[in-house]
C-alpha atoms as a PDB file:
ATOM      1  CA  UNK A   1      -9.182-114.317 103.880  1.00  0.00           C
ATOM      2  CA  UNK A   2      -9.465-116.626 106.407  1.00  0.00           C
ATOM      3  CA  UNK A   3      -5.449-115.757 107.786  1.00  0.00           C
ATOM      4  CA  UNK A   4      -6.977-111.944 107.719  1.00  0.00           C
ATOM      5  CA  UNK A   5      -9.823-112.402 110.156  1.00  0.00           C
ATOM      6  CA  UNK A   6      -7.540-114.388 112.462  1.00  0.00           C
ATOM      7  CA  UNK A   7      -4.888-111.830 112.514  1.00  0.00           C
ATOM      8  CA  UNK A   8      -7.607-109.092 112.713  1.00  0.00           C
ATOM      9  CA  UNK A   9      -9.204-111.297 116.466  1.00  0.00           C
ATOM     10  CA  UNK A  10      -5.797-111.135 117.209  1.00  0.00           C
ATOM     11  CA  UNK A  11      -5.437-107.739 117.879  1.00  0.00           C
ATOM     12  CA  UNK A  12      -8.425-106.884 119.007  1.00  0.00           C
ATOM     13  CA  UNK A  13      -9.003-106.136 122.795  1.00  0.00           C
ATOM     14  CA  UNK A  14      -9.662-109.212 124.841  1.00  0.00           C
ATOM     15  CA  UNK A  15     -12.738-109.843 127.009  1.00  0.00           C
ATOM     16  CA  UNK A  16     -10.729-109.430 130.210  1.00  0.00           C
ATOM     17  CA  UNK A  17      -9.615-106.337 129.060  1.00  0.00           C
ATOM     18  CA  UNK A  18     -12.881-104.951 128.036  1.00  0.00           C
ATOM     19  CA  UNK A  19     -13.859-105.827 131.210  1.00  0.00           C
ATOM     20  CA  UNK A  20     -11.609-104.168 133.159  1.00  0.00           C
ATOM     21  CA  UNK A  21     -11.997-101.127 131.236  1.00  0.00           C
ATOM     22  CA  UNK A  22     -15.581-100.693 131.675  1.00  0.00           C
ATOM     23  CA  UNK A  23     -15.133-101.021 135.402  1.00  0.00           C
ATOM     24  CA  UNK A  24     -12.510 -97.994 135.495  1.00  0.00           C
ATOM     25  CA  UNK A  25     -14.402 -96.324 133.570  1.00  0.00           C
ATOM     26  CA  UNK A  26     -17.818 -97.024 136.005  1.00  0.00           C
ATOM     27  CA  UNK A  27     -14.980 -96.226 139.282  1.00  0.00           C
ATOM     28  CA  UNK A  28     -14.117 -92.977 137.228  1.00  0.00           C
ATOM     29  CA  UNK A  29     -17.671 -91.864 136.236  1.00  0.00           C
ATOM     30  CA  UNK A  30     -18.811 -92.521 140.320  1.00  0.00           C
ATOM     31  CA  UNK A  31     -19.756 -89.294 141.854  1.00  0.00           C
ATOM     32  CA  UNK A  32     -18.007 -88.180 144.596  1.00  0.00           C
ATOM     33  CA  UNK A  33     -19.535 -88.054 148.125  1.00  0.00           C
ATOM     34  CA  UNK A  34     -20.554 -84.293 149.177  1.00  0.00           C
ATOM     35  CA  UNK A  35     -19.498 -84.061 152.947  1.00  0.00           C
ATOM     36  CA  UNK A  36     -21.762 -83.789 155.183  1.00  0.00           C
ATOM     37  CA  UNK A  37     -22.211 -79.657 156.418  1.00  0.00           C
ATOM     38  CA  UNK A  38     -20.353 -79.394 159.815  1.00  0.00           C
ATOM     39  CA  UNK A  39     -22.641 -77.698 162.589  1.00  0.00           C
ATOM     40  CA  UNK A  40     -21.888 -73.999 163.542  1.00  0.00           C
ATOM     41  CA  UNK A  41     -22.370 -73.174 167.031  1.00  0.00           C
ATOM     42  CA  UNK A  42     -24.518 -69.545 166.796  1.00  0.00           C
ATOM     43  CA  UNK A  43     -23.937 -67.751 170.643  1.00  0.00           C
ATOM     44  CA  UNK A  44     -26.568 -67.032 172.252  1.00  0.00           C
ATOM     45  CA  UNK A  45     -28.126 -63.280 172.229  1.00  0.00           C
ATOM     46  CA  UNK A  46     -26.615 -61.381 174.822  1.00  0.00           C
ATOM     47  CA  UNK A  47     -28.810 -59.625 177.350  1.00  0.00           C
ATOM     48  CA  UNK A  48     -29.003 -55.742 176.467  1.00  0.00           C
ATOM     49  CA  UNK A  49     -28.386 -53.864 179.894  1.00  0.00           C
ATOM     50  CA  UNK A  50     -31.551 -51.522 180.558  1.00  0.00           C
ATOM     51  CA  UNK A  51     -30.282 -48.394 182.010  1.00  0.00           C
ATOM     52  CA  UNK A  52     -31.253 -47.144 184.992  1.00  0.00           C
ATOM     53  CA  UNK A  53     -33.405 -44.260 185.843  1.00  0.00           C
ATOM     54  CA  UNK A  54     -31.636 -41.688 187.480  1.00  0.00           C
ATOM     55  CA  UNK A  55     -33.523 -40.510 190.560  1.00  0.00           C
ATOM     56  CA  UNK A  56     -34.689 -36.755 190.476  1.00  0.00           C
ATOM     57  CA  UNK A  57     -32.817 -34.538 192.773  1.00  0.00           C
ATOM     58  CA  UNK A  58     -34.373 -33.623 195.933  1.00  0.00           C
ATOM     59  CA  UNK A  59     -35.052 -30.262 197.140  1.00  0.00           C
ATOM     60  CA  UNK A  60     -33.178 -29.399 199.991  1.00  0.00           C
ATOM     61  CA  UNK A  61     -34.847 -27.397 202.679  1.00  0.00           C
ATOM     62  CA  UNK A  62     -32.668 -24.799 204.477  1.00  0.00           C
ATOM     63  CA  UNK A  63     -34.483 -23.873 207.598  1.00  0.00           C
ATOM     64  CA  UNK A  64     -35.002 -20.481 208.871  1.00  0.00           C
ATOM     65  CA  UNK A  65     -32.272 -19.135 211.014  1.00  0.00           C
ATOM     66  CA  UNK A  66     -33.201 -18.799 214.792  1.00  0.00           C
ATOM     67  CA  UNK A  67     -31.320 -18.615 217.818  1.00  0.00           C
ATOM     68  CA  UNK A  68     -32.098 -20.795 220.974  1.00  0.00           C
ATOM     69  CA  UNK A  69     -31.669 -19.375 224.227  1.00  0.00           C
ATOM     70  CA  UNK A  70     -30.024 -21.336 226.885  1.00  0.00           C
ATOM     71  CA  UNK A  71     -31.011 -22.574 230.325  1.00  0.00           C
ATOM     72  CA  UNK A  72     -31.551 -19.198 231.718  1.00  0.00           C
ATOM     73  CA  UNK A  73     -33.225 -15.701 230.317  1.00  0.00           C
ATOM     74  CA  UNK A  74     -30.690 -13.417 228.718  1.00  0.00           C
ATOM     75  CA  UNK A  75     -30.457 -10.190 227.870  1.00  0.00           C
ATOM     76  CA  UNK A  76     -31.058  -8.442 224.886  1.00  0.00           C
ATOM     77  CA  UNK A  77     -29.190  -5.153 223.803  1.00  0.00           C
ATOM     78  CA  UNK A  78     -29.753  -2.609 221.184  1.00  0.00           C
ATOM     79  CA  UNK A  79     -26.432  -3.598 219.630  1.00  0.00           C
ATOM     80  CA  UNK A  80     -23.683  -6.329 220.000  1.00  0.00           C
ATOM     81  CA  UNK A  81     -22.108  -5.469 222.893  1.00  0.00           C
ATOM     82  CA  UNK A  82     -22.491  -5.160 226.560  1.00  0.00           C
ATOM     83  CA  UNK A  83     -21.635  -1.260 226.071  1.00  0.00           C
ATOM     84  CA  UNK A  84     -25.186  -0.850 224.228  1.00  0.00           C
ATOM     85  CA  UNK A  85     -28.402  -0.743 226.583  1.00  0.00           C
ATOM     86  CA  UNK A  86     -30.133  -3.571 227.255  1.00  0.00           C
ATOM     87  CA  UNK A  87     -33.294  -3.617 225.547  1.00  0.00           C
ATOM     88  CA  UNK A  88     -35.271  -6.525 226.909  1.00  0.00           C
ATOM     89  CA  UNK A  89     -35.027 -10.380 227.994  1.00  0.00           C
ATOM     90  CA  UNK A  90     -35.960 -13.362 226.030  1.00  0.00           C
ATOM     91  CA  UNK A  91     -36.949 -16.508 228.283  1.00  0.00           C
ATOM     92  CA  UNK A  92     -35.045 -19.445 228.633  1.00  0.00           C
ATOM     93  CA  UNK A  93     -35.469 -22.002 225.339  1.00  0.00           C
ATOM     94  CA  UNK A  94     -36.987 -19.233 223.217  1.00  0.00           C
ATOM     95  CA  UNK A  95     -36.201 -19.266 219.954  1.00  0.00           C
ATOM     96  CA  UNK A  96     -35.590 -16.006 217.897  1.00  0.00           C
ATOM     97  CA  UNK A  97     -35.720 -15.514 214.899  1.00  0.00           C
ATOM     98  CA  UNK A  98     -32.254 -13.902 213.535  1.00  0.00           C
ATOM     99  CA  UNK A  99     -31.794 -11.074 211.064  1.00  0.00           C
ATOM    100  CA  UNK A 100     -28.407 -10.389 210.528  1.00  0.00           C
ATOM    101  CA  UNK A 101     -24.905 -10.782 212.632  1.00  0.00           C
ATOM    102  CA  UNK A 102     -21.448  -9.139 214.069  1.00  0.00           C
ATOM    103  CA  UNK A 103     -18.273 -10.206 214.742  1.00  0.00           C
ATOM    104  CA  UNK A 104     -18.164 -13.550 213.387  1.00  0.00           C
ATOM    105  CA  UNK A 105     -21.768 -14.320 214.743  1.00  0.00           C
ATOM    106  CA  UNK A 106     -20.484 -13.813 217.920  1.00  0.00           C
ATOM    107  CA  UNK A 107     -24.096 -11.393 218.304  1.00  0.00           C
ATOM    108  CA  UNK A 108     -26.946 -12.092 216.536  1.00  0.00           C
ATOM    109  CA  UNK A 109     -29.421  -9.385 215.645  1.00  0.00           C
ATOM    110  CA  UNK A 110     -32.794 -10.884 216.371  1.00  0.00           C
ATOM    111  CA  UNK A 111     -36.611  -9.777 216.292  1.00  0.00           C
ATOM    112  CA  UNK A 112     -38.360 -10.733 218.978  1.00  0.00           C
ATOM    113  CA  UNK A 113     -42.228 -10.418 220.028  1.00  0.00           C
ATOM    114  CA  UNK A 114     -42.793  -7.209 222.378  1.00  0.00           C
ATOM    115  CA  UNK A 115     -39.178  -5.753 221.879  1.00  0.00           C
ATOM    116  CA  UNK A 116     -39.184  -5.482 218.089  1.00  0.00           C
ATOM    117  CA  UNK A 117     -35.186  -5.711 216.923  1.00  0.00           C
ATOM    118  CA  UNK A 118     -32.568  -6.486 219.062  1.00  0.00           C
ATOM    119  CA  UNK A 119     -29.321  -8.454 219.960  1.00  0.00           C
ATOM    120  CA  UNK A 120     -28.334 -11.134 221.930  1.00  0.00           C
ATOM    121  CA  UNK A 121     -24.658 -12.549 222.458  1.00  0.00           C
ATOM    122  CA  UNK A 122     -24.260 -16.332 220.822  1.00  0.00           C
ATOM    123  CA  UNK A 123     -23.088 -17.224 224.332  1.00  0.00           C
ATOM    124  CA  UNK A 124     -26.264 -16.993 225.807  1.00  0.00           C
ATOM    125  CA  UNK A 125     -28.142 -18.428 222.722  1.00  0.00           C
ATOM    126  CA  UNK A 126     -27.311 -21.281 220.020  1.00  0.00           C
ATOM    127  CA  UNK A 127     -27.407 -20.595 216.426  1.00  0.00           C
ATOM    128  CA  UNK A 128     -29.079 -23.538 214.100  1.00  0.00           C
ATOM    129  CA  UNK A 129     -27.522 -22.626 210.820  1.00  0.00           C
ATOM    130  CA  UNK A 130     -23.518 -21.886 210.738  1.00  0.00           C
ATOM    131  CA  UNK A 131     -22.258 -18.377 210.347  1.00  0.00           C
ATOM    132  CA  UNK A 132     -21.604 -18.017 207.080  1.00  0.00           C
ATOM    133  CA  UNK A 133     -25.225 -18.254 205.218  1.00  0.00           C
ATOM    134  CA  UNK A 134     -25.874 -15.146 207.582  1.00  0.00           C
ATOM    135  CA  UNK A 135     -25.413 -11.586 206.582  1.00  0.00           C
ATOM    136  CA  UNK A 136     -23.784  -8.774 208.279  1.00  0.00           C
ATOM    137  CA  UNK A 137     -25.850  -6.542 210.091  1.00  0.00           C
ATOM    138  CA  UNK A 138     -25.728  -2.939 210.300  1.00  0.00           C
ATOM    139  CA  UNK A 139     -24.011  -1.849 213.733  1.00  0.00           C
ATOM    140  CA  UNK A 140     -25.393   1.053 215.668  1.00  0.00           C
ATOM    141  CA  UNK A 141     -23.051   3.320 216.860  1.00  0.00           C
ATOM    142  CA  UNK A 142     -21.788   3.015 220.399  1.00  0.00           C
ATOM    143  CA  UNK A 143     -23.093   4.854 223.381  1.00  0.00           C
ATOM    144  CA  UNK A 144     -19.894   3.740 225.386  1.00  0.00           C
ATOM    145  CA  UNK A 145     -17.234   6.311 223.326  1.00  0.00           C
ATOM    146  CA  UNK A 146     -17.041   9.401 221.820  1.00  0.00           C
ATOM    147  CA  UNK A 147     -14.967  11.766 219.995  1.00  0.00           C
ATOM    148  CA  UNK A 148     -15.031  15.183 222.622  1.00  0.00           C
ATOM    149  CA  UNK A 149     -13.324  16.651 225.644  1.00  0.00           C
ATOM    150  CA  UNK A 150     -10.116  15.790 226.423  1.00  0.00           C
ATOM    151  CA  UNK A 151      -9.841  13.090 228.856  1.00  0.00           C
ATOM    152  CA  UNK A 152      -9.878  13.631 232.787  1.00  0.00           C
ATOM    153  CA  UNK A 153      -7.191  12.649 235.101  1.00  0.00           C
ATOM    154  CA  UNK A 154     -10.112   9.961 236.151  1.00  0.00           C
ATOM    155  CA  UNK A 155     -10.146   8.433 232.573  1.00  0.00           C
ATOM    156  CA  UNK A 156     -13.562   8.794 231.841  1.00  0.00           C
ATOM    157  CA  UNK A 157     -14.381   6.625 229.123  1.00  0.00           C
ATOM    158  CA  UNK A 158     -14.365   7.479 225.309  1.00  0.00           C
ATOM    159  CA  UNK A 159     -13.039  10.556 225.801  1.00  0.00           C
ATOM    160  CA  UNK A 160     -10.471  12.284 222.925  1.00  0.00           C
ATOM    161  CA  UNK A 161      -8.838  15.547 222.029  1.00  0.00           C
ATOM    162  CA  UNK A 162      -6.550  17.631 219.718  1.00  0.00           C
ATOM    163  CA  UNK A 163      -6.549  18.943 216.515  1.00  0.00           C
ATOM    164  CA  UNK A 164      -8.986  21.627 216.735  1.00  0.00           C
ATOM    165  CA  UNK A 165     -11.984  20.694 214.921  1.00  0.00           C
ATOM    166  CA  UNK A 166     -10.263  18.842 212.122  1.00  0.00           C
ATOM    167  CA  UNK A 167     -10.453  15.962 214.763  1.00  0.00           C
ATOM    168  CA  UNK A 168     -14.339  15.848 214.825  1.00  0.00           C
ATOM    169  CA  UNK A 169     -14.430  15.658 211.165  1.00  0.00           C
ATOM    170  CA  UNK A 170     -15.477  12.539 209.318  1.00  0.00           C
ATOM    171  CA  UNK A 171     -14.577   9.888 212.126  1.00  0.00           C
ATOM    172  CA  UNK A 172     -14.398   6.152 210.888  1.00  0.00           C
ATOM    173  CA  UNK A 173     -15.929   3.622 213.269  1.00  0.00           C
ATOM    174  CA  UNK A 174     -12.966   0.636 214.603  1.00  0.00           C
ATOM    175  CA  UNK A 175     -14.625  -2.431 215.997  1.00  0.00           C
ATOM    176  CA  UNK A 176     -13.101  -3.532 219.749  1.00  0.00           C
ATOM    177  CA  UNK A 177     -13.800  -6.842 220.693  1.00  0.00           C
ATOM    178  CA  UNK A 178     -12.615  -6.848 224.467  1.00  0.00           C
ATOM    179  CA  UNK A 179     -12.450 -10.772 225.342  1.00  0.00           C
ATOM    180  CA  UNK A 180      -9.911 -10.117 228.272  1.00  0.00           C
ATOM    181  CA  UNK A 181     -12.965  -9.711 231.381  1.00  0.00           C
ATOM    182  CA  UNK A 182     -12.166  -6.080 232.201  1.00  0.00           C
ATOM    183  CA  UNK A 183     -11.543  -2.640 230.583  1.00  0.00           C
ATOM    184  CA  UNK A 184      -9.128  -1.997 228.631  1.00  0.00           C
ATOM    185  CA  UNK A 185      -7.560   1.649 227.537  1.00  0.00           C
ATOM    186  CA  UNK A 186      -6.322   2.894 224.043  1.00  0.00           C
ATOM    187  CA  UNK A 187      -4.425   6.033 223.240  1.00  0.00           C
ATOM    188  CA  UNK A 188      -3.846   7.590 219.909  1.00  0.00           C
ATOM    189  CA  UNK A 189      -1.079   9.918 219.328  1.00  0.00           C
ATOM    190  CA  UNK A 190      -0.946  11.849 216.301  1.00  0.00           C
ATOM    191  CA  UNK A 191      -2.717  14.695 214.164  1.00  0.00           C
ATOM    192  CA  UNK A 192      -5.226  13.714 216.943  1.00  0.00           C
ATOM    193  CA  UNK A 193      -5.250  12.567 220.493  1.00  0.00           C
ATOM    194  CA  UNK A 194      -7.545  10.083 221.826  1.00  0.00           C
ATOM    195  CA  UNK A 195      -7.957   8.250 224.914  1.00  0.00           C
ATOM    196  CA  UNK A 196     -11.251   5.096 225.563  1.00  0.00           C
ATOM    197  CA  UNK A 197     -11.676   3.171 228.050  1.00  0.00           C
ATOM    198  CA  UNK A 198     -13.269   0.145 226.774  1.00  0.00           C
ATOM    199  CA  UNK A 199     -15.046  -2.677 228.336  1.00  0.00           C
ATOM    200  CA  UNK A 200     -15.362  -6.313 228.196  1.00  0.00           C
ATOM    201  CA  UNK A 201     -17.842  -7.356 224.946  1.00  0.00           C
ATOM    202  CA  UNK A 202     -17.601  -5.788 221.901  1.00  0.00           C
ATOM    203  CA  UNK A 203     -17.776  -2.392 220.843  1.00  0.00           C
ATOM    204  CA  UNK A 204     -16.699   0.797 218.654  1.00  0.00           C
ATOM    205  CA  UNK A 205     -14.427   3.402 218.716  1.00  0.00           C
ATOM    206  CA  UNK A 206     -14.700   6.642 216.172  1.00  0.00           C
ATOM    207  CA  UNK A 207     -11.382   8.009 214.970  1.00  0.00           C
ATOM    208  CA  UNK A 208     -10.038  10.376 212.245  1.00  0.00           C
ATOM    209  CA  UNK A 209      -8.080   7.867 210.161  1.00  0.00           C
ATOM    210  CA  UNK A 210      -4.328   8.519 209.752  1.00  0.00           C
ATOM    211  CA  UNK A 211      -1.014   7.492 211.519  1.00  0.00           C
ATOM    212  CA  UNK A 212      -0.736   7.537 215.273  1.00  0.00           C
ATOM    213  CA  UNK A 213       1.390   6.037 217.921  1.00  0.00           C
ATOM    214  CA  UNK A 214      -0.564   4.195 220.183  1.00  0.00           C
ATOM    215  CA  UNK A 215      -0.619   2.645 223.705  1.00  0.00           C
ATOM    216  CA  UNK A 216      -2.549  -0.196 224.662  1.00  0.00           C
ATOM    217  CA  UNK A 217      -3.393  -1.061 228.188  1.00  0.00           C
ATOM    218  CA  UNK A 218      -5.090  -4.548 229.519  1.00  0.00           C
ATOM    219  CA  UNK A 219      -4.637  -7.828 231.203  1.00  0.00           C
ATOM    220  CA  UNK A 220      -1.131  -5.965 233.224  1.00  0.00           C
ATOM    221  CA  UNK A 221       0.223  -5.490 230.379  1.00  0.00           C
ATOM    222  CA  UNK A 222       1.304  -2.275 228.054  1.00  0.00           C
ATOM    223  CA  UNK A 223       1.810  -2.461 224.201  1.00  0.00           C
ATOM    224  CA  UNK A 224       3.000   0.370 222.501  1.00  0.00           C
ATOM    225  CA  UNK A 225       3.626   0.659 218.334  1.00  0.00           C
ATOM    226  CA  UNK A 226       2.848   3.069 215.550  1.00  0.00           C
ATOM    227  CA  UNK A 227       0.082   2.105 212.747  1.00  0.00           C
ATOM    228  CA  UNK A 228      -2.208   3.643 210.193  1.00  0.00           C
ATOM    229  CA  UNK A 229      -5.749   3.519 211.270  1.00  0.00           C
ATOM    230  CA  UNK A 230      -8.464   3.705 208.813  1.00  0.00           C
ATOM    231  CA  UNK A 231     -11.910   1.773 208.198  1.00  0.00           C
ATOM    232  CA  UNK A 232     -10.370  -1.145 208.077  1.00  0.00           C
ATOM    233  CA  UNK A 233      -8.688  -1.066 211.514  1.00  0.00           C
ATOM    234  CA  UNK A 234      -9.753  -4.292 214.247  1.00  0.00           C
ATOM    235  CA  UNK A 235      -9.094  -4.231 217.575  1.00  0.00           C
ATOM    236  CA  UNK A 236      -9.109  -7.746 219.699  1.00  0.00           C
ATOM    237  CA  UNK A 237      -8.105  -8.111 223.099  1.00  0.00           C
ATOM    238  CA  UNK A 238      -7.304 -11.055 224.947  1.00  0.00           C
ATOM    239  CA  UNK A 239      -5.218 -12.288 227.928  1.00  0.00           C
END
């Protein structure tokens, strides 16, 4: 018995051994250290843009369309042109107040206090609005021509003949705009025959349309063609 327990001590775990295997097992059951939570930058809150207010339009006053005369009284006609008969005078720095106009605004029909409706050339007096938010007036027919007699050997002015009385028949008006100073002359050749003597400013001549051979006569010189009048003739003049 006594070889028995020896041999049993003898394979039995030392104390060292014990030892050591309580410590691994103390190392093994060690909890491990949780690391520590790494700081997150959070951005800052961006600033929201406000939007702006949008400012209201703004009425835009268009002022009332007058003419200014100049330095000196004019004269005022009863249609645009020196051909018509002068109606009045409006005093120097007046201001008129404009109805309608001709020609490219080169007249203005105006009303005026004491004279009642009338025109005045832009020379004389200064528009405050441009030409275009003005509307085309109705032009009175000329004094200075005619369709009639036959002209004299004199050349009396807007005088016309031919073609029995198919030639008074339905005339259509041509606007002249004489910028050369002095008279000019126009004759028509054709189913009619016409002959005007036309002065300086602007002003009408009444034809029966259709095609005609012409002659015109100004500044020295003589032009000579054929064309097709009709309502939608011009006539300009200049040197």
């Amino acid at each position: 018995m006594l070889i028995v327990a020896i041999g049993l001590a003898a394979c039995g775990p030392s104390a060292e051994e014990l030892a050591a295997t309580s410590a691994a097992e103390t190392e093994a059951a060690a909890p491990t250290e949780t690391p520590e939570p790494t700081a997150t930058d959070t951005p800052e809150p961006t600033a929201t843009e406000v939007p702006t207010e949008t400012p209201e339009p703004t009425a835009t006053l268009t002022p009332e369309p007058v003419a200014v005369v100049g330095d000196e009284d004019v004269p005022l006609r009863e249609g645009p042109g020196t051909v018509y008969t002068q109606a009045g005078t409006a005093a120097a720095g007046e201001e008129l107040e404009v109805l309608g106009q001709a020609y490219d605004c080169e007249w203005v029909e105006v009303r005026i206090l004491g004279v009642g409706e009338a025109w005045v050339s832009t020379e004389d007096a200064e528009l405050n609005v441009p030409c275009e938010g003005l509307e085309e007036a109705t032009i009175p027919p000329t004094p200075a021509v005619a369709v009639g007699a036959p002209p004299a050997s004199s050349g009396d002015t807007g005088d016309s003949s031919g073609g029995g009385d198919t030639c008074g028949n339905n005339p259509v008006a041509i606007p002249v705009n004489n910028k050369t100073g002095e008279n000019a002359t126009i004759s028509l050749s054709g189913d009619c025959t016409y002959y005007f003597t036309v002065p300086p400013g602007t002003s009408q001549i009444f034809v029966v349309a259709g095609r005609y051979t012409y002659t015109f006569n100004y500044c020295g010189q003589t032009y000579s063609g054929v064309h097709a009048i009709n309502s939608n003739w011009r006539l300009t003049f200049k040197c």
